[in-house]
Protein backbone atom coordinates (compact mmCIF):
# COMPACT_ATOMS: atom_id res chain seq x y z
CA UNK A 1 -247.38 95.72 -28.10
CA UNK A 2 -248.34 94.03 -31.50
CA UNK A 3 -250.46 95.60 -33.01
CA UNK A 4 -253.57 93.44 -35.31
CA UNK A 5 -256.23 94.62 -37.77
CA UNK A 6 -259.62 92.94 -37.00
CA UNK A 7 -260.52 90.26 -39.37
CA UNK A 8 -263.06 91.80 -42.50
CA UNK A 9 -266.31 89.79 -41.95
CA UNK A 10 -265.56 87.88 -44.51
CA UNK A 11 -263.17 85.76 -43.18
CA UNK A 12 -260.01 84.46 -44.01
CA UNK A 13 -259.44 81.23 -44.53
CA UNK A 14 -256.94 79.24 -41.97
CA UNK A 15 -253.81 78.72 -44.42
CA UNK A 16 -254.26 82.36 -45.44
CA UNK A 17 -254.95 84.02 -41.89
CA UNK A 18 -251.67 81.79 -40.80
CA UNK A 19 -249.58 83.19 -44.08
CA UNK A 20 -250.68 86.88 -42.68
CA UNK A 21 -250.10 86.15 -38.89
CA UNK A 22 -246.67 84.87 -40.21
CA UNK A 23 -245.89 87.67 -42.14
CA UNK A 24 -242.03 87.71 -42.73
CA UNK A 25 -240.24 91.49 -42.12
CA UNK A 26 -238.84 93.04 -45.03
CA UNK A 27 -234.71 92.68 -45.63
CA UNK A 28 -234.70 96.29 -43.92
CA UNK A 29 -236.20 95.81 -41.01
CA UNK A 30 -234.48 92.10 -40.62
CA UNK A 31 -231.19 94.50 -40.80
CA UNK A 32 -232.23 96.89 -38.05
CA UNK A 33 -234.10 94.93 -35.85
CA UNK A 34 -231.91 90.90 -35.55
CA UNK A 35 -234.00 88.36 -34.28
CA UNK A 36 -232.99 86.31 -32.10
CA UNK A 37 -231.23 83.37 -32.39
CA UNK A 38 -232.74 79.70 -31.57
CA UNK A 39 -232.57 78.55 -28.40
CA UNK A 40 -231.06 75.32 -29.86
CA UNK A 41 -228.88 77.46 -31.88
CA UNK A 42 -229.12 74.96 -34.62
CA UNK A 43 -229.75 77.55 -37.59
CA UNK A 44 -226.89 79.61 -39.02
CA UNK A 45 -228.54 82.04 -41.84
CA UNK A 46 -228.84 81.44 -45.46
CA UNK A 47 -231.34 80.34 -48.39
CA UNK A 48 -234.43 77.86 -46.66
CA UNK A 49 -236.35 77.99 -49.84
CA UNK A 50 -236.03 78.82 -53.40
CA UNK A 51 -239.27 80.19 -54.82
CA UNK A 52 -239.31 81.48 -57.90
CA UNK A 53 -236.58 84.26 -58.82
CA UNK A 54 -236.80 85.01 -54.86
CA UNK A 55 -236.31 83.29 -51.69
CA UNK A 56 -236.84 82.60 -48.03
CA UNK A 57 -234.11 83.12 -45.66
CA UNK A 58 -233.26 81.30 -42.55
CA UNK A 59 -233.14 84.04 -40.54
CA UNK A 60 -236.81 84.84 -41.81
CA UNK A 61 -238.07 81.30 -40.18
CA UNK A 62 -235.64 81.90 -37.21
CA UNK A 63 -237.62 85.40 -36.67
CA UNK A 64 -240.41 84.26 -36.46
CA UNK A 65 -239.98 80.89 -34.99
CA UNK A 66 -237.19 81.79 -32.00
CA UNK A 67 -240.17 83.27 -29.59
CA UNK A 68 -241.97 79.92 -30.54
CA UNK A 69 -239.70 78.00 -29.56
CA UNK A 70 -238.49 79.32 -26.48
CA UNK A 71 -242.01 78.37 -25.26
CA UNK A 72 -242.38 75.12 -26.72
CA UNK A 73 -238.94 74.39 -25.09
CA UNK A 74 -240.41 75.85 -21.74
CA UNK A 75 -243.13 73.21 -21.92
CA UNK A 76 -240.63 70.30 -22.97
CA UNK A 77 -240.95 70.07 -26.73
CA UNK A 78 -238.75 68.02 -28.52
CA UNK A 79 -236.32 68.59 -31.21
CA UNK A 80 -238.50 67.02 -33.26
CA UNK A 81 -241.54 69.23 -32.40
CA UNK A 82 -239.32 72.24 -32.60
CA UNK A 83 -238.01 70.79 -36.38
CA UNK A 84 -242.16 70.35 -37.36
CA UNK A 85 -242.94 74.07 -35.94
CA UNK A 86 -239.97 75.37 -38.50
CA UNK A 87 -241.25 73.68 -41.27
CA UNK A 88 -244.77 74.78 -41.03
CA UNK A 89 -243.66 78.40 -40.63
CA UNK A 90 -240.87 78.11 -43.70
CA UNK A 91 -244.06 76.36 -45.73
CA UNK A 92 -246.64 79.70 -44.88
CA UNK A 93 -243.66 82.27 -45.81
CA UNK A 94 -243.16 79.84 -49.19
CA UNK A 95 -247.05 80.35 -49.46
CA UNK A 96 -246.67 83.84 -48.97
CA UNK A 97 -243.53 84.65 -51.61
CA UNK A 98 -245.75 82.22 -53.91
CA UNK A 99 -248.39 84.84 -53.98
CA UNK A 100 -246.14 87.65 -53.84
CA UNK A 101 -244.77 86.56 -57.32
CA UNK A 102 -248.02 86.04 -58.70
CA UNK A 103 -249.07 89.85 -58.13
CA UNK A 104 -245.61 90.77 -59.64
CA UNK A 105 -246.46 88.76 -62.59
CA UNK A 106 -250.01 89.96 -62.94
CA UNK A 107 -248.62 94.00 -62.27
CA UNK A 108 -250.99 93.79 -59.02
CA UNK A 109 -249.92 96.72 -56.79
CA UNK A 110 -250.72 98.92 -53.67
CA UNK A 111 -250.18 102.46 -53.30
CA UNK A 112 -249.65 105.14 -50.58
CA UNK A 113 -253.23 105.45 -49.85
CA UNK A 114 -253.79 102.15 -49.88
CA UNK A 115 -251.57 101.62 -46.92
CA UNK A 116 -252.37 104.46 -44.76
CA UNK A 117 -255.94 103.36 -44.74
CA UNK A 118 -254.59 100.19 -43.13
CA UNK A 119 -252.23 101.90 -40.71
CA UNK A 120 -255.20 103.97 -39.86
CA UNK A 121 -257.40 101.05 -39.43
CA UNK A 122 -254.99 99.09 -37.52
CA UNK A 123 -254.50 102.04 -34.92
CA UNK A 124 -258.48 102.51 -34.79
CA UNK A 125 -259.01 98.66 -34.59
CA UNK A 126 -256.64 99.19 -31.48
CA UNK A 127 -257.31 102.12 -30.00
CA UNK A 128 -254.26 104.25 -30.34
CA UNK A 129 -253.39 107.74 -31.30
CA UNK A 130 -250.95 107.64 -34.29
CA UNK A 131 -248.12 108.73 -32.16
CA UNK A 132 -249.20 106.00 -29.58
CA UNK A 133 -249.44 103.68 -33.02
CA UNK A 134 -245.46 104.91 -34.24
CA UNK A 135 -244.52 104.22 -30.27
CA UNK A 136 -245.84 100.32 -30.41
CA UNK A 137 -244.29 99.89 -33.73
CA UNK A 138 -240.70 101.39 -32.96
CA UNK A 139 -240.89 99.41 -29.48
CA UNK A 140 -241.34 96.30 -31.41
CA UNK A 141 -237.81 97.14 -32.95
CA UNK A 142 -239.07 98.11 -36.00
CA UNK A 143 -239.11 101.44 -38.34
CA UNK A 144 -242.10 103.12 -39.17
CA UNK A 145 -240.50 102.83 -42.93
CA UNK A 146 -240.20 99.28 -42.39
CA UNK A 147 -243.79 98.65 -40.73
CA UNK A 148 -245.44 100.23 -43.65
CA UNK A 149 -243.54 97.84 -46.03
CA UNK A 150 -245.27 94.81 -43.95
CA UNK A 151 -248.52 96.11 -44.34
CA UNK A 152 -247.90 96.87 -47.46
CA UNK A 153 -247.16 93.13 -48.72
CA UNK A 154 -250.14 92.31 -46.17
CA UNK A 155 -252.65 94.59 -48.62
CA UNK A 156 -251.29 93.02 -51.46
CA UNK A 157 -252.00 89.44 -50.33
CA UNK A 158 -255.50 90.83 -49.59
CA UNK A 159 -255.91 92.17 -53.37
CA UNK A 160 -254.88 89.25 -54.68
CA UNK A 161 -256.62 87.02 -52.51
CA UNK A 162 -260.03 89.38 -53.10
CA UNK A 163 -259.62 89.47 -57.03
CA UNK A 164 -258.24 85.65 -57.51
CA UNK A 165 -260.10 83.75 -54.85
CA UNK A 166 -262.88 85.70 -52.99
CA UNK A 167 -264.37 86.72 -56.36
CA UNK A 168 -264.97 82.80 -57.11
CA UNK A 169 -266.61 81.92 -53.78
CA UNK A 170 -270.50 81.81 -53.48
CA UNK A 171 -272.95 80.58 -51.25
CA UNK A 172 -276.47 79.45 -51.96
CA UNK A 173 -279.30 80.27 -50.07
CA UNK A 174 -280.35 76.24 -50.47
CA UNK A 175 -276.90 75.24 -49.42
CA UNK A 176 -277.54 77.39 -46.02
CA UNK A 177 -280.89 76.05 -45.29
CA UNK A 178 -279.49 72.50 -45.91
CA UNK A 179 -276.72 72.55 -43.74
CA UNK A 180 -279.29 73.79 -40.96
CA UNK A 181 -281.42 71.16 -41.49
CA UNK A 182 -277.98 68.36 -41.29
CA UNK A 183 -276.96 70.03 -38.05
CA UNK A 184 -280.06 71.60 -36.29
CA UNK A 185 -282.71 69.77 -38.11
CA UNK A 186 -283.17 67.13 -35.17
CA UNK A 187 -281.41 69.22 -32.43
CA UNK A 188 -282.75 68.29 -28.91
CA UNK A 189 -285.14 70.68 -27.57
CA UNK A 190 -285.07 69.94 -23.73
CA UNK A 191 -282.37 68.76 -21.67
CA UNK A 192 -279.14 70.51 -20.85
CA UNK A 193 -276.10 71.96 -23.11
CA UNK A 194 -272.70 72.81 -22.07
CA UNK A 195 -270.53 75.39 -23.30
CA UNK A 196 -266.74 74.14 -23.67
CA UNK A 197 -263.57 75.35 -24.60
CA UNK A 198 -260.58 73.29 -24.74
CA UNK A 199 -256.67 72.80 -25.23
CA UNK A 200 -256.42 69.65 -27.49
CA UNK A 201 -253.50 68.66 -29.39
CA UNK A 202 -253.01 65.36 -31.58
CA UNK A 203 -249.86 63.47 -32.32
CA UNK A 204 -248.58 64.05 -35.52
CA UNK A 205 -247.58 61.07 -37.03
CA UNK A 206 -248.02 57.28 -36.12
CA UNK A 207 -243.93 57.43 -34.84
CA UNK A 208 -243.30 56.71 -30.99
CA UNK A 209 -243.04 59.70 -29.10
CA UNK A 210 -245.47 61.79 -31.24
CA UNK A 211 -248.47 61.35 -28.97
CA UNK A 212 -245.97 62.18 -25.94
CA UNK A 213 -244.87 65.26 -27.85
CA UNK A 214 -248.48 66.51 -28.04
CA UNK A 215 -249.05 66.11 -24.18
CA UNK A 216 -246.21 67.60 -23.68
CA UNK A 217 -247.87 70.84 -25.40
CA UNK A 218 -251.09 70.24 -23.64
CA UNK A 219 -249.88 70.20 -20.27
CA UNK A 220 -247.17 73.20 -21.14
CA UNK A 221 -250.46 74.65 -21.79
CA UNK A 222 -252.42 73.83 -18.86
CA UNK A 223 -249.46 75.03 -16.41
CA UNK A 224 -249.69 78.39 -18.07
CA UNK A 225 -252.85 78.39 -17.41
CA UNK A 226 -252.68 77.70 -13.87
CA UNK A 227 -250.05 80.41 -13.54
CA UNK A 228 -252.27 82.85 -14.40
CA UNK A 229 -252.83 83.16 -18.11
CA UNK A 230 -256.19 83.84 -19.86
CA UNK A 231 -257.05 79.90 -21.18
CA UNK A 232 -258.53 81.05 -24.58
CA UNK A 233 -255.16 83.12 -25.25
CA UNK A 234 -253.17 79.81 -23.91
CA UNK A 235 -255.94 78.21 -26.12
CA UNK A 236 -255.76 79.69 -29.44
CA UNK A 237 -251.64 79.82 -29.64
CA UNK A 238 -251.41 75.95 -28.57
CA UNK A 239 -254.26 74.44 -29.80
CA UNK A 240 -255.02 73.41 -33.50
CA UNK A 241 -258.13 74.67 -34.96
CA UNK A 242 -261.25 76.87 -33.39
CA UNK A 243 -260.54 76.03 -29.17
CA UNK A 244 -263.79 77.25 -28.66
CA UNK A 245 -266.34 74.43 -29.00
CA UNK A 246 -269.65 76.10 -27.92
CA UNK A 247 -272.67 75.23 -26.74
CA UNK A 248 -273.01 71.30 -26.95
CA UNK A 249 -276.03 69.31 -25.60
CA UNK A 250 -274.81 66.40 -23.24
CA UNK A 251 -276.35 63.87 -25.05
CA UNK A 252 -273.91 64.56 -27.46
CA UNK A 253 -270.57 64.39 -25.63
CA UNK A 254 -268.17 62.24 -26.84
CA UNK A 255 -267.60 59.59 -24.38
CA UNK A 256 -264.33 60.95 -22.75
CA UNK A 257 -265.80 64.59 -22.38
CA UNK A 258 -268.77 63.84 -20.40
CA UNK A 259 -266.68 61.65 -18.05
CA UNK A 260 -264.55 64.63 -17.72
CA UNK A 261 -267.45 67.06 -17.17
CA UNK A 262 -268.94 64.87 -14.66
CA UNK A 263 -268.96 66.82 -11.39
CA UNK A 264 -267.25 70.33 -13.20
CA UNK A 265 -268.52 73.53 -11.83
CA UNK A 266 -268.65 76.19 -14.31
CA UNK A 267 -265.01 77.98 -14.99
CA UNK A 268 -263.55 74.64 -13.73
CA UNK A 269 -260.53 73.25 -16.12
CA UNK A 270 -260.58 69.68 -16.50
CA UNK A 271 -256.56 67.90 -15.66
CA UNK A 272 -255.03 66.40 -19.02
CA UNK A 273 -256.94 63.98 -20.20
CA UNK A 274 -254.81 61.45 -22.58
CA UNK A 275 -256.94 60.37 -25.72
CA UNK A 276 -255.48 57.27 -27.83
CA UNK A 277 -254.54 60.18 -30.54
CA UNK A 278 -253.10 63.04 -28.31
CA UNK A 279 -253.80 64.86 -25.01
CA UNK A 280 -256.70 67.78 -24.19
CA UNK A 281 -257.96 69.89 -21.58
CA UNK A 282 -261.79 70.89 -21.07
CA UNK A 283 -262.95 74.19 -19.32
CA UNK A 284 -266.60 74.14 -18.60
CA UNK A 285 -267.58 77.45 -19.18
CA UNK A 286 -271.49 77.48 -18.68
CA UNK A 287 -274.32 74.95 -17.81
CA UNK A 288 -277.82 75.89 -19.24
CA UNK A 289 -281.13 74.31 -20.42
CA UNK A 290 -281.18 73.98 -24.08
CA UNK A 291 -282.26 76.81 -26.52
CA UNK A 292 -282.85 75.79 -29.78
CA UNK A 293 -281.46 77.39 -32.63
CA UNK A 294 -283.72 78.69 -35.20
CA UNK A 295 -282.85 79.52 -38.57
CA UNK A 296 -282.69 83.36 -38.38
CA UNK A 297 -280.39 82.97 -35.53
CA UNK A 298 -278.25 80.11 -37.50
CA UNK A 299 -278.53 81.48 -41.30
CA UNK A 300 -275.85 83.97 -40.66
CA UNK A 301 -272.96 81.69 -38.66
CA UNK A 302 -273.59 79.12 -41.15
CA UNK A 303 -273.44 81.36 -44.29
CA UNK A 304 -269.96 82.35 -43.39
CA UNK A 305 -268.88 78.83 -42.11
CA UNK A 306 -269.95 77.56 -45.56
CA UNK A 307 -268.04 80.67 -47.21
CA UNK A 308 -264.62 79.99 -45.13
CA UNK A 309 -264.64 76.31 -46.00
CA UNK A 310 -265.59 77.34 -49.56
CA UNK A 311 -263.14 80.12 -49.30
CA UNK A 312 -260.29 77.79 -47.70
CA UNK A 313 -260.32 75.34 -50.37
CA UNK A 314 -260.80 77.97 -53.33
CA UNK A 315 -257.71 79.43 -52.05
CA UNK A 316 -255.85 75.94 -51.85
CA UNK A 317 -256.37 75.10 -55.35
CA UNK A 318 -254.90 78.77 -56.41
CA UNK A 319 -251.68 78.02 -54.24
CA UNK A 320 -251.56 74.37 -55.50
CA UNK A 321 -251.64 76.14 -59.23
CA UNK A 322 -248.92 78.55 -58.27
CA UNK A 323 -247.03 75.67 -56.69
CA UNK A 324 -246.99 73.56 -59.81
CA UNK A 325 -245.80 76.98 -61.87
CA UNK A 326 -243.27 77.79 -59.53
CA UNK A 327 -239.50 76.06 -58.70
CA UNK A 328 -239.70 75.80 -54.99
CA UNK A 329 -236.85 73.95 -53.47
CA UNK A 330 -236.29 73.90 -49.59
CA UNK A 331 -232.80 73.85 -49.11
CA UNK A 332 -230.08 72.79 -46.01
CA UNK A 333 -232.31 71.52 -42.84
CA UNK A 334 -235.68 71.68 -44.80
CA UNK A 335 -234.77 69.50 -47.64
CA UNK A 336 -236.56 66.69 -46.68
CA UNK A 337 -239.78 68.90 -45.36
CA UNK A 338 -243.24 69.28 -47.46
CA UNK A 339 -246.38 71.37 -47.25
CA UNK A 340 -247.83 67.58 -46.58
CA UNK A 341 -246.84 67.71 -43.12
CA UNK A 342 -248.33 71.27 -42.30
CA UNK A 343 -251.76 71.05 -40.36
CA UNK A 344 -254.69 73.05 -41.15
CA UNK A 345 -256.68 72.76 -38.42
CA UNK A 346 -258.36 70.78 -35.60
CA UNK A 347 -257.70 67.12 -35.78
CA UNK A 348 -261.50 65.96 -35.55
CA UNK A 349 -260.63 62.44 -34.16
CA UNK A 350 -260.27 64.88 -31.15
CA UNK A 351 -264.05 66.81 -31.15
C-alpha cells in the first residue's frame, strides 16, 4: 500500500509535485530494501549525477524507474522511451538534491515534531491506525527509521519551497476577474457541453518512431483499461498533464473530438484515435445542457489556477538559479541527457 499525503490547497506546482512523487529513499533504506533491477538490465550502479558536494546514484533512478518500466515494456515501449523515462526521473532527483543543498546552505531544517505531524497526517489523510500506518510502510520494504527520513527530506522541500517560492507568489483580484472574462466572458449559454477525460500522449521529438512510441503508450493504456482498470488511474500515470478535461461545450470541440464523440453514450471510451502529433483516447463521461459559470462559482478554480502557473514558474526560476550555482554533471548513460528534454505537462497541440 503506498501511502500519500493530500495535496495543501495551495497546490504544488507540476515540476515540484513530480520531484515529491519521485522522492528518492535514503542510502539506508536503498541498503535494506534493493530495488529491482531493469528489466533491460542495462544499468549496473554507480554515480548518474554530480550535484554539488553530493550525488545521484544509479540505483536511485533504477528504484524508482524499474516498476516503470516493466509497464512501459508491457505496453511495447521502446528502448528509446524507456532511455527518455530515466532521464526525466534522474533530472527530478537532480532537482530534488539541488534544493536539498540549498537548505543545507541556508541552515534550513526539520525537527522531530515536524515529522510526526506529517506521519500523522499521512495516516489520517489515509485512514489508518498507526500500527496499520507502520504495517503499509514495513510491507513496502521499508523501515519505519527509514520512512521517517523520506518524509523528512519531503518537509524540507516543503519549507523551502514555502519560504523561497510560495512567499513570492500573489494573485490579484483584477487578474482573477480578467481571466474570467478571457475564458467565460462569451461562454455559450444554451446548447449542450460534454464532460471528457482522456489518455493523450504526444511524440516527443520530430525523429521517426517518436509518434509510434506515443501510441504505443496510448493503446498500452487503453488495453489496461479494457482489462479492468479504473481509466482516470490508467489516465493520470500515462498521460501528460491534467487527463481530466471537463465540461466542454460542443461548439468548441476540436475537430477530431467531436468526430470521435459522435454517437458515444456516456461512460463509452473512444478506440485510439491517431492525431498528426501523437495518439489519444476520449471517455465521454456526461452529456448535459449548458450551465454557465458565474463568477462566484469560477473566482475560486481560477484563483488557484493563476497561483499554480504563477507558482510553477516562480519555482522554475529558483531551480534555474540553483542550477547555474551548482556543478551538475550527469555521468555514464546520462551524459548526453538535459532537463530540456523533460516535459512539464500536457502537450496543448493535443487539447
Amino acid at each position: 500500500m503506498a501511502l500519500h499525503r493530500r495535496p495543501l490547497r495551495a497546490a504544488l506546482p507540476i515540476a515540484l509535485a513530480a520531484a515529491f512523487a519521485l522522492a528518492a529513499a535514503p542510502a539506508r533504506a536503498q541498503e535494506e530494501a534493493p530495488a529491482a533491477a531493469p528489466a533491460s538490465g542495462e544499468l549496473v550502479d554507480g554515480i548518474a549525477a554530480q550535484v554539488g558536494t553530493d550525488v545521484v546514484l544509479v540505483s536511485e533512478v533504477t528504484r524508482l524507474s524499474a516498476p516503470i518500466e516493466v509497464q512501459m515494456r508491457e505496453s511495447g515501449a521502446t528502448d528509446q522511451d524507456i532511455k527518455m523515462m530515466r532521464g526525466d526521473i534522474l533530472e527530478r532527483l537532480i532537482d530534488r538534491k539541488l534544493v536539498q543543498l540549498f537548505a543545507k546552505r541556508a541552515e534550513i531544517q526539520v525537527n522531530d515534531l515536524e515529522i510526526d505531524e506529517t506521519i500523522a497526517g499521512i495516516g489520517a489523510d489515509n485512514n489508518l491506525t498507526p500500527e496499520q500506518q507502520r504495517a503499509a510502510v514495513e510491507a513496502q520494504g521499508l523501515t519505519w527509521e527509514a520512512y521517517r527520513q523520506r518524509v523528512a527530506e519531503e518537509v524540507l522541500q516543503r519549507k523551502v519551497m514555502s519560504s523561497m517560492v510560495q512567499s513570492k507568489v500573489r494573485v490579484e483580484d483584477a487578474e482573477v476577474q480578467e481571466f474570467y472574462d478571457q475564458r467565460f466572458g462569451d461562454q455559450p449559454t444554451s446548447g449542450e457541453e460534454v464532460h471528457l477525460q482522456h489518455i493523450a500522449v504526444a511524440a516527443k521529438t520530430d525523429k521517426p518512431g517518436a509518434k509510434a512510441a506515443a501510441c504505443d503508450r496510448v493503446r498500452g493504456g487503453l488495453s489496461r483499461v479494457r482489462g479492468g482498470e479504473d481509466f482516470m488511474a490508467v489516465a493520470r500515470e500515462v498521460s501528460e498533464g491534467n487527463p481530466d478535461l471537463g465540461f466542454v461545450h460542443v461548439s468548441s470541440l476540436a475537430p477530431w473530438m467531436a468526430d470521435a464523440l459522435a454517437g458515444m453514450s456516456p461512460g463509452s471510451i473512444s478506440g485510439v484515435l491517431e492525431l498528426p502529433v501523437g495518439c489519444a483516447v476520449l471517455r465521454l463521461v456526461e452529456r448535459r445542457e449548458v450551465q454557465p459559470v458565474s463568477f462566484e462559482q469560477a473566482k475560486g478554480r481560477i484563483h488557484q489556477a493563476l497561483f499554480e502557473k504563477k507558482f510553477e514558474a516562480e519555482f522554475e526560476a529558483f531551480l534555474e538559479k540553483l542550477r547555474k550555482q551548482t556543478y551538475v554533471e550527469r555521468k555514464g548513460v546520462f551524459a548526453d541527457m538535459s532537463s530540456a528534454g523533460v516535459s512539464a505537462g500536457a502537450d496543448p497541440r493535443l487539447q
